[in-house]
Each structure stands twice: as structure tokens, then as C-alpha cells.
N, C-alpha and C. Protein backbone atom coordinates (compact mmCIF):
# COMPACT_ATOMS: atom_id res chain seq x y z
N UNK A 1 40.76 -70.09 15.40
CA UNK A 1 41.12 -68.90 16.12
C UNK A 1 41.22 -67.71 15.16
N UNK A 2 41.86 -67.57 14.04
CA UNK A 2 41.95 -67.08 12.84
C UNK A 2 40.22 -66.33 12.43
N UNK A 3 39.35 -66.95 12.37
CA UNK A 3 37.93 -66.98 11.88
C UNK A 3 37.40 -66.01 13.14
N UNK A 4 38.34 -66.60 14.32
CA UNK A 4 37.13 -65.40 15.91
C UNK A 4 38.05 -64.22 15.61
N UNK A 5 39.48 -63.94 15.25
CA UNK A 5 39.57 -63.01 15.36
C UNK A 5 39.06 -62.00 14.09
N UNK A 6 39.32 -62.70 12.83
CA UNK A 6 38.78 -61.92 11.42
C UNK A 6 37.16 -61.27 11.58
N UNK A 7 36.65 -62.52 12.14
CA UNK A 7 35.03 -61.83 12.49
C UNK A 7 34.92 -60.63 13.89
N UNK A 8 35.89 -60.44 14.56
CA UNK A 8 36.08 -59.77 15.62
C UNK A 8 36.33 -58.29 15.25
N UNK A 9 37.05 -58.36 13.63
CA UNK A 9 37.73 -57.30 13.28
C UNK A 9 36.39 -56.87 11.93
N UNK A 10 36.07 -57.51 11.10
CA UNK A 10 35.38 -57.67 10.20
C UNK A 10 33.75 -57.16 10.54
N UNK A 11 33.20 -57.27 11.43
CA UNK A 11 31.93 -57.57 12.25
C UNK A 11 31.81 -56.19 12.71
N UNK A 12 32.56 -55.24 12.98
CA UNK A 12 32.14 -53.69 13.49
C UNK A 12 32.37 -52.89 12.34
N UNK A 13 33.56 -53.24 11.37
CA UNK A 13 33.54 -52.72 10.13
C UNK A 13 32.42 -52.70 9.42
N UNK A 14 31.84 -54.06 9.26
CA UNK A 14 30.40 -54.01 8.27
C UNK A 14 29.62 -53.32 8.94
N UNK A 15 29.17 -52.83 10.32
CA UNK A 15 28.27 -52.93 10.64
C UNK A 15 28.11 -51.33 10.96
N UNK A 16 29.43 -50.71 10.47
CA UNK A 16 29.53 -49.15 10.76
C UNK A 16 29.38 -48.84 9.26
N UNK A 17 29.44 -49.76 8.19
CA UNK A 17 29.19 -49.12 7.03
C UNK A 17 27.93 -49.54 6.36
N UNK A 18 26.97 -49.75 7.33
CA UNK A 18 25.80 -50.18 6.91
C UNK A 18 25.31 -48.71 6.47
N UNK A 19 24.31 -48.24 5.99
CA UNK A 19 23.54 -47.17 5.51
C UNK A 19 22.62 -46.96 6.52
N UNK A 20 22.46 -45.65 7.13
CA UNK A 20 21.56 -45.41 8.17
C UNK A 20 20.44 -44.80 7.65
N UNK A 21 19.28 -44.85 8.34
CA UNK A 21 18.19 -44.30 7.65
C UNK A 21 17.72 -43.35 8.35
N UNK A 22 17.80 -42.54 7.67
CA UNK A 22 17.24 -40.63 8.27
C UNK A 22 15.29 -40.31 8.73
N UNK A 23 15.21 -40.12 9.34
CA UNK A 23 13.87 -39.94 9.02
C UNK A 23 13.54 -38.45 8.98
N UNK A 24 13.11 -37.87 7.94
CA UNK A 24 12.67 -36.14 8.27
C UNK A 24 11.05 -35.93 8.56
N UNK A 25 11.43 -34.94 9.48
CA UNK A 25 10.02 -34.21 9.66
C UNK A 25 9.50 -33.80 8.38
N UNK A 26 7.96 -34.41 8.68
CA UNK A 26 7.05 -33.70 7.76
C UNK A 26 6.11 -32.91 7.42
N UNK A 27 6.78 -31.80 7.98
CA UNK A 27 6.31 -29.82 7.86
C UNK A 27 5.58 -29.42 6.93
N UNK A 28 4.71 -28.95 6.75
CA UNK A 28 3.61 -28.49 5.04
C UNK A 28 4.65 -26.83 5.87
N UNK A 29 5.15 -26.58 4.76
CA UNK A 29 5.32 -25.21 4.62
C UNK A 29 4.52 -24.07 5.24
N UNK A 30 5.33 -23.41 5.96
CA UNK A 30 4.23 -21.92 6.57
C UNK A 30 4.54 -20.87 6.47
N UNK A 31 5.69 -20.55 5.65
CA UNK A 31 6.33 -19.27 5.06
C UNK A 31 5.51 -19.00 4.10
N UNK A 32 5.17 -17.67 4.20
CA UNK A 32 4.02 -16.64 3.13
C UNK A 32 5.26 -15.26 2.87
N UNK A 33 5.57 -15.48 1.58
CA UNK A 33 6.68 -14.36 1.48
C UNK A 33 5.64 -13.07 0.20
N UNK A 34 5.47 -11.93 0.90
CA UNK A 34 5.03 -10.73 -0.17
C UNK A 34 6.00 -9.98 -0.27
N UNK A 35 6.04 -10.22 -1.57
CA UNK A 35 6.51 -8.93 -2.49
C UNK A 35 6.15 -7.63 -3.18
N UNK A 36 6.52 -6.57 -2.63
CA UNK A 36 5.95 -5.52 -3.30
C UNK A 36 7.14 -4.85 -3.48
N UNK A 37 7.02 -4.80 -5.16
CA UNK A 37 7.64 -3.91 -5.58
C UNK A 37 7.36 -2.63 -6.21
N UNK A 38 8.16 -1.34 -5.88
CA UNK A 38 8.05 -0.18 -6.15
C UNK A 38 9.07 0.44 -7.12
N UNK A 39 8.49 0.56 -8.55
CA UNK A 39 9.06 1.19 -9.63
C UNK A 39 9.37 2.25 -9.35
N UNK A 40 10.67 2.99 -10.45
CA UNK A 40 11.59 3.66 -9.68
C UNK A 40 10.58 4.93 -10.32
N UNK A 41 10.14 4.87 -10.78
CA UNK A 41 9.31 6.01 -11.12
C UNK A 41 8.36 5.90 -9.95
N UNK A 42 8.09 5.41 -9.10
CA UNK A 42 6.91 5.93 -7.46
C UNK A 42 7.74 5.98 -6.79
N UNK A 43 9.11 5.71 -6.71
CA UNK A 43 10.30 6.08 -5.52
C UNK A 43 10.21 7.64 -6.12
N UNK A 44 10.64 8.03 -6.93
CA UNK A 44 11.00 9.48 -7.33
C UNK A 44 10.00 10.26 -6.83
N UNK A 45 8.53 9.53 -7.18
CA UNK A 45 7.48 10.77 -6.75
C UNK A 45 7.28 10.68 -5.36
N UNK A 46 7.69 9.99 -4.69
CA UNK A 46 7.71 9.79 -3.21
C UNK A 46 8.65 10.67 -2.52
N UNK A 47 9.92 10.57 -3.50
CA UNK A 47 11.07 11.54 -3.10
C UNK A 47 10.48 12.98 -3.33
N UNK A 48 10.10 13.06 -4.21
CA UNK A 48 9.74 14.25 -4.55
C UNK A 48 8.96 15.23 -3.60
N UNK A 49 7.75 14.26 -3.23
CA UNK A 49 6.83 14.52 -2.04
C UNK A 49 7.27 14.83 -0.39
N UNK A 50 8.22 13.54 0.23
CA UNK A 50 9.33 13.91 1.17
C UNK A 50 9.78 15.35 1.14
N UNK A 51 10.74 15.45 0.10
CA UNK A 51 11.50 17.03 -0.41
C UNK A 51 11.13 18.15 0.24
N UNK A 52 9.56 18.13 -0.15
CA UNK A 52 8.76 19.50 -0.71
C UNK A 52 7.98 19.60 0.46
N UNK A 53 7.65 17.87 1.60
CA UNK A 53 6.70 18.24 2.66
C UNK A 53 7.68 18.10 3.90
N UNK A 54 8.98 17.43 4.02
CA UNK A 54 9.61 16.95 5.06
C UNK A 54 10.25 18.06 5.32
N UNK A 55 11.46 17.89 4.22
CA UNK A 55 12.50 19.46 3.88
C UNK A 55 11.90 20.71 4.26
N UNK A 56 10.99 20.93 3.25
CA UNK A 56 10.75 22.42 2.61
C UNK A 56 9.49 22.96 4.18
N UNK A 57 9.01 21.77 4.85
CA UNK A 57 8.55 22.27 5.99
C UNK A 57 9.39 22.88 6.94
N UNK A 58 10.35 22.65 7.03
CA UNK A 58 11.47 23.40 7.97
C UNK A 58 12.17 24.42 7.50
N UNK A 59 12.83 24.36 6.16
CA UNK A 59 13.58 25.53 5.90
C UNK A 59 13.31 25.69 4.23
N UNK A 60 13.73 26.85 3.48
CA UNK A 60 13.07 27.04 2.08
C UNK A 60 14.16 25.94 1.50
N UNK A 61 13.63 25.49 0.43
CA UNK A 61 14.08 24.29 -0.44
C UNK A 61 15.58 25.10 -1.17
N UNK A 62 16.56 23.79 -0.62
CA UNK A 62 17.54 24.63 -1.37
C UNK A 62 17.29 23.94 -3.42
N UNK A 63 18.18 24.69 -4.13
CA UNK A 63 18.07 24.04 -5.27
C UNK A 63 18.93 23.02 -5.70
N UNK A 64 18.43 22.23 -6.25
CA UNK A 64 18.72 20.70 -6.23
C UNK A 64 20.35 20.85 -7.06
N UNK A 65 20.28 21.65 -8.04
CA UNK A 65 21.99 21.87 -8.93
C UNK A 65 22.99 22.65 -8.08
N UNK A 66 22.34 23.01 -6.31
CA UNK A 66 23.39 23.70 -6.16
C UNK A 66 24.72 22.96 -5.68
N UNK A 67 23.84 21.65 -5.28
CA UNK A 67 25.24 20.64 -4.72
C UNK A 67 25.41 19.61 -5.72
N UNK A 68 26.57 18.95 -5.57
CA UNK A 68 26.67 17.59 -6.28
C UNK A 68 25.95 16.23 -5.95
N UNK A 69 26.01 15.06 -6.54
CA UNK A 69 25.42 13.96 -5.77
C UNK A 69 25.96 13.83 -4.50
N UNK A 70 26.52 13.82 -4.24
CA UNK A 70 28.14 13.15 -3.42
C UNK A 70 27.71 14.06 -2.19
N UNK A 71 27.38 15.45 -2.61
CA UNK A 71 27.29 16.55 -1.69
C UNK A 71 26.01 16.10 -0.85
N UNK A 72 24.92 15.43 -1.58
CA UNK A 72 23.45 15.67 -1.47
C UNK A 72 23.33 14.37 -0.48
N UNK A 73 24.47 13.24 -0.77
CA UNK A 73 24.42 11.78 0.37
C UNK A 73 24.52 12.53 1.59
N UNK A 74 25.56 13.32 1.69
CA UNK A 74 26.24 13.99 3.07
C UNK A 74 25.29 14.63 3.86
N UNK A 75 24.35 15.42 2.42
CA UNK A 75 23.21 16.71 3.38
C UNK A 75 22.44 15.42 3.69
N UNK A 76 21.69 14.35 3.52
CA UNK A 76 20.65 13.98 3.62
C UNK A 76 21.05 12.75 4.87
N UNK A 77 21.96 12.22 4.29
CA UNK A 77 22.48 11.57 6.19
C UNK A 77 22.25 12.57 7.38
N UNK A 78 22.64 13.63 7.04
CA UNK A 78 22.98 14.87 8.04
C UNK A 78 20.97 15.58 8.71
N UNK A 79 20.45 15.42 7.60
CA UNK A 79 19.44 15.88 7.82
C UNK A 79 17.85 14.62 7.97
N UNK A 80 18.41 13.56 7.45
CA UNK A 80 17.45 12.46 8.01
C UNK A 80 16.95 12.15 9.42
N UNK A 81 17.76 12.53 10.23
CA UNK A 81 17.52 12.25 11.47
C UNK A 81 16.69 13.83 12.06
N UNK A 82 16.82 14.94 11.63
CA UNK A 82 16.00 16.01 11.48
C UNK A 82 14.75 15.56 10.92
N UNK A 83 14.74 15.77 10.06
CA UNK A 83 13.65 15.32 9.35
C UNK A 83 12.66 14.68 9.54
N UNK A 84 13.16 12.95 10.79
CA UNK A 84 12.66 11.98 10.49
C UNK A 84 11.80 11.05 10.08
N UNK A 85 13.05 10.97 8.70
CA UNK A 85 12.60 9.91 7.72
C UNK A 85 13.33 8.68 8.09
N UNK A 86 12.68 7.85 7.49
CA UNK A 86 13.77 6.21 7.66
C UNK A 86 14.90 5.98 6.32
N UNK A 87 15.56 5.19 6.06
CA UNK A 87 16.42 5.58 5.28
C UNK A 87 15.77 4.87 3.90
N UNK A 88 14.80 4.11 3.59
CA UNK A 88 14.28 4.09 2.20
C UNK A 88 13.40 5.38 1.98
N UNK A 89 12.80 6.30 2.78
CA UNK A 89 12.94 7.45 2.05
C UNK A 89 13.98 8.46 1.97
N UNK A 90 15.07 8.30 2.87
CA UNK A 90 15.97 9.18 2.21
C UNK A 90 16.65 8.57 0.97
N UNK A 91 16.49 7.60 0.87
CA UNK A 91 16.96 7.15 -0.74
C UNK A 91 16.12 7.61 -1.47
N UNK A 92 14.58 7.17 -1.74
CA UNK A 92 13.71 8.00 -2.22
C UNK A 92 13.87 9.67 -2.67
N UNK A 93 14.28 10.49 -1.72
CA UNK A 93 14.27 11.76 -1.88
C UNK A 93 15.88 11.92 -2.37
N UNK A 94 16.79 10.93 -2.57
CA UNK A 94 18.21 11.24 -3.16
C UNK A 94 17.78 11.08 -4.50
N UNK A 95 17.04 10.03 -5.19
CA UNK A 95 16.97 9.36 -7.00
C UNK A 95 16.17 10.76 -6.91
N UNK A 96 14.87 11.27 -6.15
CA UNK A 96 14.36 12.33 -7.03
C UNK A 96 15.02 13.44 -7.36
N UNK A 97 16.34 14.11 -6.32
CA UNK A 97 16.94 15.17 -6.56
C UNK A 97 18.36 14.98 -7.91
N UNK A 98 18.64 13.34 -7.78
CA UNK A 98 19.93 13.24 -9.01
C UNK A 98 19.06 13.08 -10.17
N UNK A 99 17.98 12.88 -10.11
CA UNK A 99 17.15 12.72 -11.16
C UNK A 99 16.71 13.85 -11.93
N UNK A 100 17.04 14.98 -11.48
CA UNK A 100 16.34 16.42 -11.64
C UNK A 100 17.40 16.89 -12.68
């Protein structure tokens, strides 16, 4: 009686710590990732270009020392949506004016 109950108790234990076997899908990869990167020297001349055709088409170019950086985030949030540019060229046209 001893032996039906030990194997009663013993018998779901082993049999829950057996090792299960996984099977995975076998996918060939279909992700194609491009990278293009743009040196900060073609952001600037890009900014530069924005500036002189986006800006300076609407109103005369103010000069770049008359505001601070800080000043120039504020105008260009303010005026991106004027403008419209997307916001990697208004970054673009911010490095060319702190850059000046």
C-alpha cells in the first residue's frame, strides 16, 4: 500500500520535471535595415539652405547673433509650422545658425 501511494505521489512529480521540448519556427530573416547617415557638416548646409529659402522667402533674414541659442529653439518651434518644415530640418537650420 506504501509503494501505490509513494508512486501516486512520486509519478506526477517526475513527470512534471521532465524537460519539454520547444520547437521554433524556422523564419530566414526579412528585415532589410538602411542606414544613411548624414554628417554634421550636410545638416549645416541643409540648414543653411532651409534659412535662406524657407525663412528668408517670407520675411528678410533676421541676424543669426541677434538672439541666443535658447532664443533661436523658441523662434523656430514658433515658426516651423509657418514655414513648413518637419522637425529634422528645423534641427538642421538650428546647428547652422549656433554654428555661425
Amino acid at each position: 500500500m506504501k509503494k501505490l501511494i509513494l508512486s501516486a505521489i512520486l509519478i506526477p512529480i517526475i513527470i512534471s520535471c521532465k524537460s519539454k521540448k520547444v520547437v521554433a519556427e524556422n523564419k530566414p530573416e526579412t528585415k532589410i535595415e538602411v542606414v544613411t547617415e548624414i554628417t554634421m557638416a550636410e545638416k549645416i548646409a541643409q540648414g543653411e539652405s532651409i534659412f535662406q529659402n524657407k525663412c528668408g522667402n517670407c520675411h528678410a533674414l533676421p541676424k543669426v547673433k541677434d538672439h541666443t541659442p535658447e532664443n533661436w529653439k523658441l523662434i523656430l518651434l514658433r515658426m516651423q509650422k509657418l514655414a513648413e518644415i518637419s522637425d529634422m530640418d528645423r534641427e538642421c537650420v538650428y546647428n547652422y545658425i549656433v554654428m555661425q
